[in-house]
Structures are given as structure tokens and as C-alpha cells.
Protein backbone atom coordinates (compact mmCIF):
# COMPACT_ATOMS: atom_id res chain seq x y z
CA UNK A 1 0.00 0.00 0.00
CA UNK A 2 1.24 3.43 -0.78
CA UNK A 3 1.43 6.33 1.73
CA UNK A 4 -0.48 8.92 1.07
CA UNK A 5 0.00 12.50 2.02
CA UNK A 6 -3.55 13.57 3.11
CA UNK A 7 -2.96 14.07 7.15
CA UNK A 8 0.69 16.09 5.94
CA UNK A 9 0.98 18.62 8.70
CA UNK A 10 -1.44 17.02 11.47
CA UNK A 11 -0.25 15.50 14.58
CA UNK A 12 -1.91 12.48 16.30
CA UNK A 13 -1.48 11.70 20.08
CA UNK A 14 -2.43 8.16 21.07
CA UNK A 15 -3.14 6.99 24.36
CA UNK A 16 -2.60 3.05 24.64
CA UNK A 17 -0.24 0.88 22.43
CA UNK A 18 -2.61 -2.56 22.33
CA UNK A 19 -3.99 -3.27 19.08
CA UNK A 20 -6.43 -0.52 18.75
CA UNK A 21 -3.89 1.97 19.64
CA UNK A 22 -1.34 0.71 17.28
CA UNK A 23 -3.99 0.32 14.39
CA UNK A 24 -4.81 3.63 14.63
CA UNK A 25 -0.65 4.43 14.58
CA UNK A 26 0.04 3.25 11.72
CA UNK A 27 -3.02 4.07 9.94
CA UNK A 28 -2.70 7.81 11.01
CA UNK A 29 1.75 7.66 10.18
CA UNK A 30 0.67 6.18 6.68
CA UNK A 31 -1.53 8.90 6.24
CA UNK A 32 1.15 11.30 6.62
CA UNK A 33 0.46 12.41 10.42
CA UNK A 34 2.67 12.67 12.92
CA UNK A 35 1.95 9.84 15.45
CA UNK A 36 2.89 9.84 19.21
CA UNK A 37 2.10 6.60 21.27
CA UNK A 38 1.97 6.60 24.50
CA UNK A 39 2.04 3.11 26.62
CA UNK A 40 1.92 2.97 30.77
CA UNK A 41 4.18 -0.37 30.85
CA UNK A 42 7.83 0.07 30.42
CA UNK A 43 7.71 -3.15 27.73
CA UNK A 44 5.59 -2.86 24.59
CA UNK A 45 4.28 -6.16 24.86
CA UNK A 46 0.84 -8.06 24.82
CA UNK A 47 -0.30 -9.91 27.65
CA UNK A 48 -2.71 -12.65 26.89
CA UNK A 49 -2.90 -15.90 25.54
CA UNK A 50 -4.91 -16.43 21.83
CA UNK A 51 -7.31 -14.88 19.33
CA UNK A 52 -9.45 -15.52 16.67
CA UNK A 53 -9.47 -12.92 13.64
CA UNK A 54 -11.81 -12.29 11.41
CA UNK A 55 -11.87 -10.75 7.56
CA UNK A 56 -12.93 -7.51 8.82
CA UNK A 57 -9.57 -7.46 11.07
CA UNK A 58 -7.45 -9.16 8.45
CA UNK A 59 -8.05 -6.43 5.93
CA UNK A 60 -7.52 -4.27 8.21
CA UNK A 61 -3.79 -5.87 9.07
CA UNK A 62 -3.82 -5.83 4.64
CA UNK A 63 -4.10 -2.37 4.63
CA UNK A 64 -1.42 -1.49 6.87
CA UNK A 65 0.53 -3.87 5.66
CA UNK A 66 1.04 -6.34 9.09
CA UNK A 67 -1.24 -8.97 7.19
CA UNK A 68 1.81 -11.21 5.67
CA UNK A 69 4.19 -11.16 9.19
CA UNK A 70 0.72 -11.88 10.89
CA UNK A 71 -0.42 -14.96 8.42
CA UNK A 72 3.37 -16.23 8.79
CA UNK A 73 2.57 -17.74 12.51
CA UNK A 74 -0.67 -18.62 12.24
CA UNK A 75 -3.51 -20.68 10.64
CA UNK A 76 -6.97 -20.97 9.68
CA UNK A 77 -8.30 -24.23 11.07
CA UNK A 78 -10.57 -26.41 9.48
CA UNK A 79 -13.30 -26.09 11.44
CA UNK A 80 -15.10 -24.73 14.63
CA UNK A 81 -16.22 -27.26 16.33
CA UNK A 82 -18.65 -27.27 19.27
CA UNK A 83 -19.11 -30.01 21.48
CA UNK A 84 -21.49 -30.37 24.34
CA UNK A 85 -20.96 -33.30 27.13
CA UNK A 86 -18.28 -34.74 24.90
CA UNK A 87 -20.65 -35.05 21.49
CA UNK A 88 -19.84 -32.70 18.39
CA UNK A 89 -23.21 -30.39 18.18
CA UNK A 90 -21.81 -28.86 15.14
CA UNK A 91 -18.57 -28.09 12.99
CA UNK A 92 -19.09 -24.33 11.36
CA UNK A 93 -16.27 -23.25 8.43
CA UNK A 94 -17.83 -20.33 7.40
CA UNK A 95 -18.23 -20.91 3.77
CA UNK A 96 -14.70 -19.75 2.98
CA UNK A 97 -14.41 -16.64 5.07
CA UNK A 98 -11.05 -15.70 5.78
CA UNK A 99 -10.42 -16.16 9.43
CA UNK A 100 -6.93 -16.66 11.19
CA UNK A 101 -6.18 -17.65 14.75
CA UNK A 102 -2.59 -16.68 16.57
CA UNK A 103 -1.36 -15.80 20.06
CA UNK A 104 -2.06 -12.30 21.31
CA UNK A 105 2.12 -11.73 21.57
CA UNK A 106 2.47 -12.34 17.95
CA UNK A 107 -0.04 -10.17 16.28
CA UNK A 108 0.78 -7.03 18.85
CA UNK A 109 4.44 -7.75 17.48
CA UNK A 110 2.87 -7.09 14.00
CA UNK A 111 1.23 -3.95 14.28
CA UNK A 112 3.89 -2.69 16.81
CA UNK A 113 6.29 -3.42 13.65
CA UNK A 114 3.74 -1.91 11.69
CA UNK A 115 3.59 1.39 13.16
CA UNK A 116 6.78 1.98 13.79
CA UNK A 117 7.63 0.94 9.84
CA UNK A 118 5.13 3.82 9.21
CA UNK A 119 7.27 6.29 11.24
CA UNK A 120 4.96 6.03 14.21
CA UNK A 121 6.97 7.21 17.66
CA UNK A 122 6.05 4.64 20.38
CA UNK A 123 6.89 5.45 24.11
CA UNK A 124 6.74 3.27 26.62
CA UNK A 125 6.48 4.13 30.02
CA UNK A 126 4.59 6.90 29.36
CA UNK A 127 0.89 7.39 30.86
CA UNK A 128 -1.69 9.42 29.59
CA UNK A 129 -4.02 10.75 32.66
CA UNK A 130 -6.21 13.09 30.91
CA UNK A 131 -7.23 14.70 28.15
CA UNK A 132 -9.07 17.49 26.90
CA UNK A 133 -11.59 17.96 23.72
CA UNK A 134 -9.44 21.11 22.72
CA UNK A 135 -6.93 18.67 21.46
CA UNK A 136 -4.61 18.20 24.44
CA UNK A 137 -3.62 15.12 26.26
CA UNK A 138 -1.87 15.56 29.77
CA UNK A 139 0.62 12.81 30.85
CA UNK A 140 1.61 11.48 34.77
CA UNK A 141 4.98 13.19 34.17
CA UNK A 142 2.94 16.77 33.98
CA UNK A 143 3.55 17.17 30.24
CA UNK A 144 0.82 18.50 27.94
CA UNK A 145 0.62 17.61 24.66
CA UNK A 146 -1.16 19.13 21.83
CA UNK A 147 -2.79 17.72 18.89
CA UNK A 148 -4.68 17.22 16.35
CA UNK A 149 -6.21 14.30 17.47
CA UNK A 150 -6.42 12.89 20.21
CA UNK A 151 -6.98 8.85 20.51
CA UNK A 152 -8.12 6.91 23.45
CA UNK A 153 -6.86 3.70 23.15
CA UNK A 154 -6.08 3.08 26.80
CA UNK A 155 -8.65 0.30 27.77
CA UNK A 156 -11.42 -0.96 29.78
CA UNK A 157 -10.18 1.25 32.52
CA UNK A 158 -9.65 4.44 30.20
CA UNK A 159 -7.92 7.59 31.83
CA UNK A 160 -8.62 9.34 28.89
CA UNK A 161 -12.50 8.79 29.20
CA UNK A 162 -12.79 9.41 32.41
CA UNK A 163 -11.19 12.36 32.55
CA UNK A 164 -13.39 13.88 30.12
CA UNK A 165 -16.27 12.56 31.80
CA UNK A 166 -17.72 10.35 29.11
CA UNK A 167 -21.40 8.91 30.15
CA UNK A 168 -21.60 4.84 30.57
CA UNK A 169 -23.07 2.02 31.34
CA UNK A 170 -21.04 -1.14 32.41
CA UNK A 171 -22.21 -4.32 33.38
CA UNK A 172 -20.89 -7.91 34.93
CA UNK A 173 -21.81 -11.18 33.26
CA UNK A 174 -22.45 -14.55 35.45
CA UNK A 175 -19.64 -15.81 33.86
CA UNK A 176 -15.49 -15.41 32.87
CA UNK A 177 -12.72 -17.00 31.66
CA UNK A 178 -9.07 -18.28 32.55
CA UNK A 179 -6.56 -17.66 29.45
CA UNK A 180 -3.67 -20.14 29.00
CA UNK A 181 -0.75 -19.89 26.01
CA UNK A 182 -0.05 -23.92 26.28
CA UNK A 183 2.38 -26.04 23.98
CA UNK A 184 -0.48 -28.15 21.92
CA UNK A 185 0.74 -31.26 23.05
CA UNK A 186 -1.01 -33.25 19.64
CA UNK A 187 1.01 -36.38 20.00
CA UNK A 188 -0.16 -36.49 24.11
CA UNK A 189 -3.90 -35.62 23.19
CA UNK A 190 -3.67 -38.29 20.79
CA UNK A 191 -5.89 -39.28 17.61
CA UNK A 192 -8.45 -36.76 16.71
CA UNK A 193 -8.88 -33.23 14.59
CA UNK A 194 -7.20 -31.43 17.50
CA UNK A 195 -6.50 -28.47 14.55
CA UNK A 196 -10.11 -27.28 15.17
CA UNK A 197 -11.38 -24.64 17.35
CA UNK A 198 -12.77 -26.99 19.55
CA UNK A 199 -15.65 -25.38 22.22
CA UNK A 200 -16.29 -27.85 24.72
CA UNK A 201 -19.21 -27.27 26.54
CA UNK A 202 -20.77 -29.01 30.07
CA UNK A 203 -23.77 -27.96 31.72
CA UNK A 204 -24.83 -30.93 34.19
CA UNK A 205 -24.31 -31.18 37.08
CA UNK A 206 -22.33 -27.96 37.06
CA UNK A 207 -21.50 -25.32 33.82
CA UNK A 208 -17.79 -25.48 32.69
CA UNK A 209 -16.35 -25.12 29.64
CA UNK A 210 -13.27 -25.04 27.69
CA UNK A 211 -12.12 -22.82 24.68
CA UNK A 212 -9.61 -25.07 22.40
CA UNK A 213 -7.59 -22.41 20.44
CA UNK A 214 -4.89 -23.88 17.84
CA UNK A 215 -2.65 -20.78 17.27
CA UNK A 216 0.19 -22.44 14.61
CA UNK A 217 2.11 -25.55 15.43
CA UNK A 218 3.70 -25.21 18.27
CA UNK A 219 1.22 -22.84 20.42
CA UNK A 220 -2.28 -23.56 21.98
CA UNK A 221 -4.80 -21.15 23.23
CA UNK A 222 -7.44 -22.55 25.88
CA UNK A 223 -9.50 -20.46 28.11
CA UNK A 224 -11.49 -22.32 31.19
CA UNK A 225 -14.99 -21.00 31.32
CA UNK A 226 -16.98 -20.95 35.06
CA UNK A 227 -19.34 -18.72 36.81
CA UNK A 228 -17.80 -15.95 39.18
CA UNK A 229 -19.82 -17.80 42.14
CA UNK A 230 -18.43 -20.97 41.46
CA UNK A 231 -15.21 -21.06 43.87
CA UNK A 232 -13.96 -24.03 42.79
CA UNK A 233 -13.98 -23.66 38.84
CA UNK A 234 -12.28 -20.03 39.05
CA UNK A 235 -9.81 -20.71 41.36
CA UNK A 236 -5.98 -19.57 39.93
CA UNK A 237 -4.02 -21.59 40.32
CA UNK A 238 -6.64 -23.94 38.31
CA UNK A 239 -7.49 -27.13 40.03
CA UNK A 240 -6.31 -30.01 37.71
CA UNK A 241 -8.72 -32.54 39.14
CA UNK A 242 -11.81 -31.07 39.00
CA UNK A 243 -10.80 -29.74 35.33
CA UNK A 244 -9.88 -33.19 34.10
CA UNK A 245 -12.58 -35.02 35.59
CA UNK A 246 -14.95 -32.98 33.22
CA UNK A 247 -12.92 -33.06 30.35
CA UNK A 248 -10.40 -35.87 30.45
CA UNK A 249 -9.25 -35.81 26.93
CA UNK A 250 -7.59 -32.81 27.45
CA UNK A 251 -5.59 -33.76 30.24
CA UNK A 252 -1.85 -33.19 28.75
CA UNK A 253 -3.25 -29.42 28.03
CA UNK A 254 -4.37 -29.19 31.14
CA UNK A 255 -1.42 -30.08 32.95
CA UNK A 256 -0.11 -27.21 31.50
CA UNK A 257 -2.53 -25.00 32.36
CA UNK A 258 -1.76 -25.94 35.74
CA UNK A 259 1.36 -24.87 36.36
CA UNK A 260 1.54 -21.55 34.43
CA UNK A 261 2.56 -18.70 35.88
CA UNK A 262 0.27 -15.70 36.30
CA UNK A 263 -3.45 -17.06 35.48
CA UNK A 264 -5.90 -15.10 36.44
CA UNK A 265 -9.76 -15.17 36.20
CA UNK A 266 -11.47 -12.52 33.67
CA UNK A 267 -15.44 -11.72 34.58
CA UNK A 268 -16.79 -10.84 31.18
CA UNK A 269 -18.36 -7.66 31.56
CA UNK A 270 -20.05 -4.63 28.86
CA UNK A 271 -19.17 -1.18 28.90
CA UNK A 272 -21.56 0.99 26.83
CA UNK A 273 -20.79 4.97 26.19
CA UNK A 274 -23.43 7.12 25.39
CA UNK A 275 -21.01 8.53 22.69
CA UNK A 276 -17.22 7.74 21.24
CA UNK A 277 -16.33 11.56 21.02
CA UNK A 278 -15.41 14.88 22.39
CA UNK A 279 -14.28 17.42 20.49
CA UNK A 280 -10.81 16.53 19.23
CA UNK A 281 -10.89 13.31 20.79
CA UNK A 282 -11.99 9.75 19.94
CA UNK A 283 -12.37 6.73 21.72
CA UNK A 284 -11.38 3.34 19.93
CA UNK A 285 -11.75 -0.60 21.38
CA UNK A 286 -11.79 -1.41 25.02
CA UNK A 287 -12.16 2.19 26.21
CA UNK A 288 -15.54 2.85 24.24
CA UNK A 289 -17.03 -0.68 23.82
CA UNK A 290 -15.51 -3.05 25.87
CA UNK A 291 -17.91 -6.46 24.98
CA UNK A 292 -17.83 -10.24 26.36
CA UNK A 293 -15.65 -12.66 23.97
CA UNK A 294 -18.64 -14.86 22.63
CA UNK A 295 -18.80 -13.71 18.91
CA UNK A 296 -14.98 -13.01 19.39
CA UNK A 297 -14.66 -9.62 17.79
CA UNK A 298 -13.19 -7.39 20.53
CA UNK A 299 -9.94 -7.30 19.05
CA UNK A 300 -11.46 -7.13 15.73
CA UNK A 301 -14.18 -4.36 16.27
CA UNK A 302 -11.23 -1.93 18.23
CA UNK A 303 -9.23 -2.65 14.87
CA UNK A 304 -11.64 -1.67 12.48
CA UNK A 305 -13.01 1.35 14.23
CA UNK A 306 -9.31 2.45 14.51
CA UNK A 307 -8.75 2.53 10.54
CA UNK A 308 -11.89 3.77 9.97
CA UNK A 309 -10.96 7.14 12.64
CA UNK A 310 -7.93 7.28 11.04
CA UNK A 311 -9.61 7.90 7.35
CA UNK A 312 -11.87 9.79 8.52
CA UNK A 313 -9.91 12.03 10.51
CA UNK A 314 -7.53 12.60 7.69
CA UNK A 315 -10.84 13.35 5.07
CA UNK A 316 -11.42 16.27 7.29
CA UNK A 317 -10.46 20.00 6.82
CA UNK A 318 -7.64 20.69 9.21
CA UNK A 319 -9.73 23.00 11.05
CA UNK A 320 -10.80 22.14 14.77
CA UNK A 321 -14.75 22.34 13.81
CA UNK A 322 -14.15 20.36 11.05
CA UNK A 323 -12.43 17.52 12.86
CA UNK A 324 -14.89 17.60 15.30
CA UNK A 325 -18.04 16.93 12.81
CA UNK A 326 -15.81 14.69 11.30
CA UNK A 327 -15.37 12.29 14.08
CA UNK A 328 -18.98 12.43 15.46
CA UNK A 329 -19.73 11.41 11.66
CA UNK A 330 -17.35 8.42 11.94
CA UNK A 331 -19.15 7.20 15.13
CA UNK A 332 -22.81 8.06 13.35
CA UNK A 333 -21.94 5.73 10.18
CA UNK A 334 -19.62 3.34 12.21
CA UNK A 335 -21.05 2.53 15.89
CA UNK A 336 -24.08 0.71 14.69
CA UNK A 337 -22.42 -2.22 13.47
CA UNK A 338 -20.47 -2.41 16.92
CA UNK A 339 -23.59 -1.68 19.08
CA UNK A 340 -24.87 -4.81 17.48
CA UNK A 341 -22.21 -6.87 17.94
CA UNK A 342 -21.94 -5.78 21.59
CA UNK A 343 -25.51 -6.61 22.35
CA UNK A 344 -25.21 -10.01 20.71
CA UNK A 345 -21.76 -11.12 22.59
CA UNK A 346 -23.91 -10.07 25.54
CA UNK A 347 -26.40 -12.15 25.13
CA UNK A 348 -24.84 -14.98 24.06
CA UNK A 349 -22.74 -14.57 27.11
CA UNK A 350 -25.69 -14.56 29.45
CA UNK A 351 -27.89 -17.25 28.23
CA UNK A 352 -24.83 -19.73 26.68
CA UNK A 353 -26.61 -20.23 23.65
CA UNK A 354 -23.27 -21.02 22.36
CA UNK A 355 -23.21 -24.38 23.58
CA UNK A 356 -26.14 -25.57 20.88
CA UNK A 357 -23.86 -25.15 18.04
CA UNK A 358 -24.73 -23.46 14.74
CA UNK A 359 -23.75 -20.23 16.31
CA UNK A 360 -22.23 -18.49 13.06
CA UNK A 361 -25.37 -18.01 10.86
CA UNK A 362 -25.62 -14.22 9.43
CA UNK A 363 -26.68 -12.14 11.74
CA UNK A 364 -23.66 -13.16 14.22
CA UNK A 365 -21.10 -13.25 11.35
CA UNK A 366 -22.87 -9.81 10.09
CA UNK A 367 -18.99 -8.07 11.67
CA UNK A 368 -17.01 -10.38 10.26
CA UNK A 369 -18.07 -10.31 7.13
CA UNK A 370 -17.98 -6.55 7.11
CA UNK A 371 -14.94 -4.96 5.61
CA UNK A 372 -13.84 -0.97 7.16
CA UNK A 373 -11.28 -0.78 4.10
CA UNK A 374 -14.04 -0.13 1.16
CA UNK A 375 -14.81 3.21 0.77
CA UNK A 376 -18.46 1.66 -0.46
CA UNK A 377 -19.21 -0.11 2.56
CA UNK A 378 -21.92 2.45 3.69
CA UNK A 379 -23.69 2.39 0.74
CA UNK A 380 -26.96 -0.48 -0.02
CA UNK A 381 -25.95 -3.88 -0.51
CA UNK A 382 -22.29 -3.18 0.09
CA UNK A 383 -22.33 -6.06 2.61
């Protein structure tokens, strides 16, 4: 893809460098802005275990040009497969949609590379506190710095939103989730077609449930699914026995599970903003629409509502009044599709409708399908 020079002269400050923040980096830097990154931790690095993307995420990674290092450790299993009390429900390939899973490390290495090839300026160890919808964000240090744009990209627990004073609405599921990065152990787990997603599912006596995550050949994702109230299942470190008594063919992965360092139990919960913007600012992923993992487009939604800010953004006269129209435009044409997909996630969260199978039909694969790089997407029957 060729830079263009539309955002010549603008500066960008970004608060956050996880993948919505670094999306919106090197989408802005191969704009021709100025980009300024700005990440709390003193390592640029992605904590986490797995994740499944989508075609609306991997055209986004195409158009920044992260797509090939991404596809180069990772795969696109044959099937999702859901299983409920040990019997396959259903096996779902999407009808040749591209889809990709990977470990969270690996694709934040990608766009990190990818905004910093674009001339991006990533700092680490450097927290944004505040901001202001003048154009200004304020860092722990004291510093003030002035902008353009200013991008919220600093997660659930935004600084940047809540220093502006953003209306929300956040809410807890029943449920959450353990992540694990595990070796895939094929040879130990034996005969089988262990390169599917593979959701098991158990509901009697008690609900538990494992996410089986292939990320390439040599990685596994799993995530342990329980109820906050039950003790037992969300205990860190995980207790093997109960875990393999439910589901004893995965026994070698568990094992592994067991003795990792740093697990930790994730409630699934919603956060809902009344709006995405202030002024010269714009909130993108986990800041404005934080959403439980069912339809697995977290990652993917922050992505695509990051390139699509940073087009729209750089369409805009360079005046403040223009920006400002211009990024309460890009959340009129651009939430919807996200507001969906929230509401869905939710629901499939709270009622576990996942474990019948068949869960991919339209209306849930409605984001994935969608694609933020066509300039026609807006327009009837683009999608």
C-alpha cells in the first residue's frame, strides 16, 4: 500500500499501544500524520494468551501492511467445532471466510512493527491521565501535549474517558474465563482433529467449559470458562482434578494450564458509552465498547473502528470544527455495526446459547463479514 499524504501537517497523540492503539498508529503515520504513542508499561508487549481474527480485522492488518508477518505464525483451522458433554453439536467453516487464529504476543508484534515501519513514535512508560476535547492530552509526568487528534486507546479502565467525563453504562456477566498460552501437546492428546477450534461445553451437574484455540504448530490457546460464584472452577491456580474429571481428553493441556505462571480469572463484563467523542478526541476498542468474547470480535471491532478514525480524521479539513463533525460522523456511520455486535456477545454470554452449536449463521457473522477498508461499505448492498 502506498502512503499517502492527506494528514501532511497534522499530529496524532495516542493513548494506549494494544492493538487498537497501534492500528490507529500506523493508519494515522501512513496517512502522513505525525503519530505519538503513549504506553503505561515500560515493555511494549501483549499480555494474553490467543485470538481468533476475522476478515474484517485481516483487511484491516492488509491495509497497513502487518497482514503477511501476521499470516506467517498462524492458521486458519478447518473447522469450529462445538461439542457439548463430549458429542460434536456442530462443525461451522464459514463458507470460505477468511479467518486466522494466533497468540495475542504475535499479532501485537505485528502492528507494533507496523507502526513503527510507518514512522509512528512509540513510548513506553509513558501514561496518559487526561485529556481534553481542545486537542490536548496531559501525561503522569505533567507534560501536555497538543494535537490534532487525540486517541483513546487506553482500555477498559480508560484515563482518557474518564477524565473527560464520558457517560456509561457497564455491566458484569455470570460468567469469565481463565486464558492459558499452552504447547499443543497433539502427539499427548492423541488421535483426533485437534486443529479445530474446539468449544467444549458441560452444563450438568455444574457449567464449565473449555475454549480449544490452535494458534500455529507449536502454540495452543485454551481459556477455562466458570461462573464468578463458582469457587472451585475459578480458582488460579486452576485445580487439575476437577478440570480433568470434566474433560479428560484434554488432560496433557491441562497439565499445562496448571502450572503456568500468572493465570488469572477474567469476569466478562459490557461497557456501553453514550457517545465515542469529544471534540478533538476519539475513543477506539476497550475504552468505548468493551464487549464479552462470545462472537470473538473485541480485538477485531477496536481494529476496524481504529482505521476507519484514522480515514476519517484525515478526510477532514484541518480545522478544529471540522475535525470535530468529522469524528462524530465516523461514530454516526460506524457505531451501529459495533452496538450490534456488543448486544449479541452479551447475550450470548448470558444465556450460553453457544453451547447448541450453529452459532455463526448471518446475523452473528454480520462483523465479520464486514470490511472498514471499502470506501463503499456504507452504501446499499455493500455487505
Amino acid at each position: 500500500m502506498t502512503h499517502t499524504t492527506g494528514g501532511r501537517g497534522r499530529h496524532a497523540e495516542i493513548a494506549g499501544a494494544g492493538f487498537a492503539g497501534l492500528t490507529a498508529a500506523a493508519a494515522l503515520a501512513r496517512l502522513g500524520w505525525t503519530v505519538r504513542v503513549h504506553e503505561k508499561g515500560e515493555h511494549l508487549r501483549e499480555q494474553g494468551a490467543g485470538i481468533v481474527l476475522w476478515h474484517n480485522s485481516i483487511r484491516v492488518l492488509e491495509a497497513i501492511g502487518a497482514y503477511e508477518e501476521a499470516a506467517a505464525d498462524s492458521m486458519t483451522p478447518p473447522y469450529y467445532e462445538t461439542r457439548m458433554h463430549g458429542q460434536t453439536v456442530s462443525k461451522e467453516d464459514f463458507g470460505g471466510l477468511p479467518w486466522r487464529t494466533m497468540s495475542r504476543p504475535h499479532l501485537h508484534r505485528c502492528l507494533l512493527e507496523a507502526a513503527r515501519q510507518a514512522g509512528a513514535e512509540i513510548r513506553s512508560g509513558s501514561e496518559a491521565v487526561a485529556a481534553d476535547p481542545a486537542g490536548t492530552l496531559t501525561l503522569a509526568s505533567g507534560e501536555t501535549r497538543e494535537a490534532d487528534l487525540v486517541v483513546g486507546a487506553d482500555g477498559v479502565r480508560s484515563r482518557v474517558r474518564d477524565s473527560i467525563g464520558f457517560e456509561q453504562d457497564r455491566w458484569k456477566s455470570t460468567d469469565g474465563i481463565i486464558r492459558f498460552l499452552v504447547p499443543r501437546h497433539k502427539t499427548e492428546l492423541g488421535p483426533g482433529e485437534w486443529d479445530n477450534v474446539i468449544d467444549f461445553w458441560n452444563l450438568e451437574p455444574r457449567y464449565l467449559r473449555v475454549l480449544y484455540v490452535p494458534c500455529n504448530e507449536r502454540e495452543l490457546y485454551i481459556a477455562l470458562g466458570a461462573p464468578r460464584s463458582d469457587e472451585q472452577g475459578s480458582r488460579t491456580p486452576i485445580d487439575l482434578d476437577l478440570w480433568t474429571s470434566v474433560f479428560p481428553d484434554l488432560a496433557p493441556v491441562l497439565r499445562s494450564a496448571a502450572v503456568a505462571e500468572d493465570a488469572r480469572y477474567y469476569g466478562y463484563q459490557t461497557t456501553q458509552l453514550h457517545s465515542w467523542t469529544s471534540g478533538r478526541v476519539a475513543l477506539v476498542g476497550d475504552s468505548a465498547h468493551a464487549m464479552c468474547p462470545a462472537l470473538a470480535q473485541g480485538a477485531g471491532t477496536a481494529m476496524a473502528n481504529a482505521y476507519t478514525l484514522a480515514q476519517a480524521a484525515t478526510a477532514a479539513d484541518p480545522g478544529s470544527a471540522a475535525v470535530t463533525g468529522a469524528l462524530a460522523e465516523w461514530e454516526r456511520r460506524e457505531r451501529p455495526i459495533t452496538d450490534r455486535c456488543q448486544r449479541r456477545s452479551a447475550d450470548y454470554a448470558a444465556t450460553r446459547r453457544m453451547s447448541q452449536g450453529h452459532q455463526f449463521g448471518p446475523e452473528n457473522l454480520e462483523t465479520a463479514v464486514y470490511d472498514p477498508t471499502d470506501p463503499r461499505r456504507h452504501t446499499a448492498g455493500a455487505h
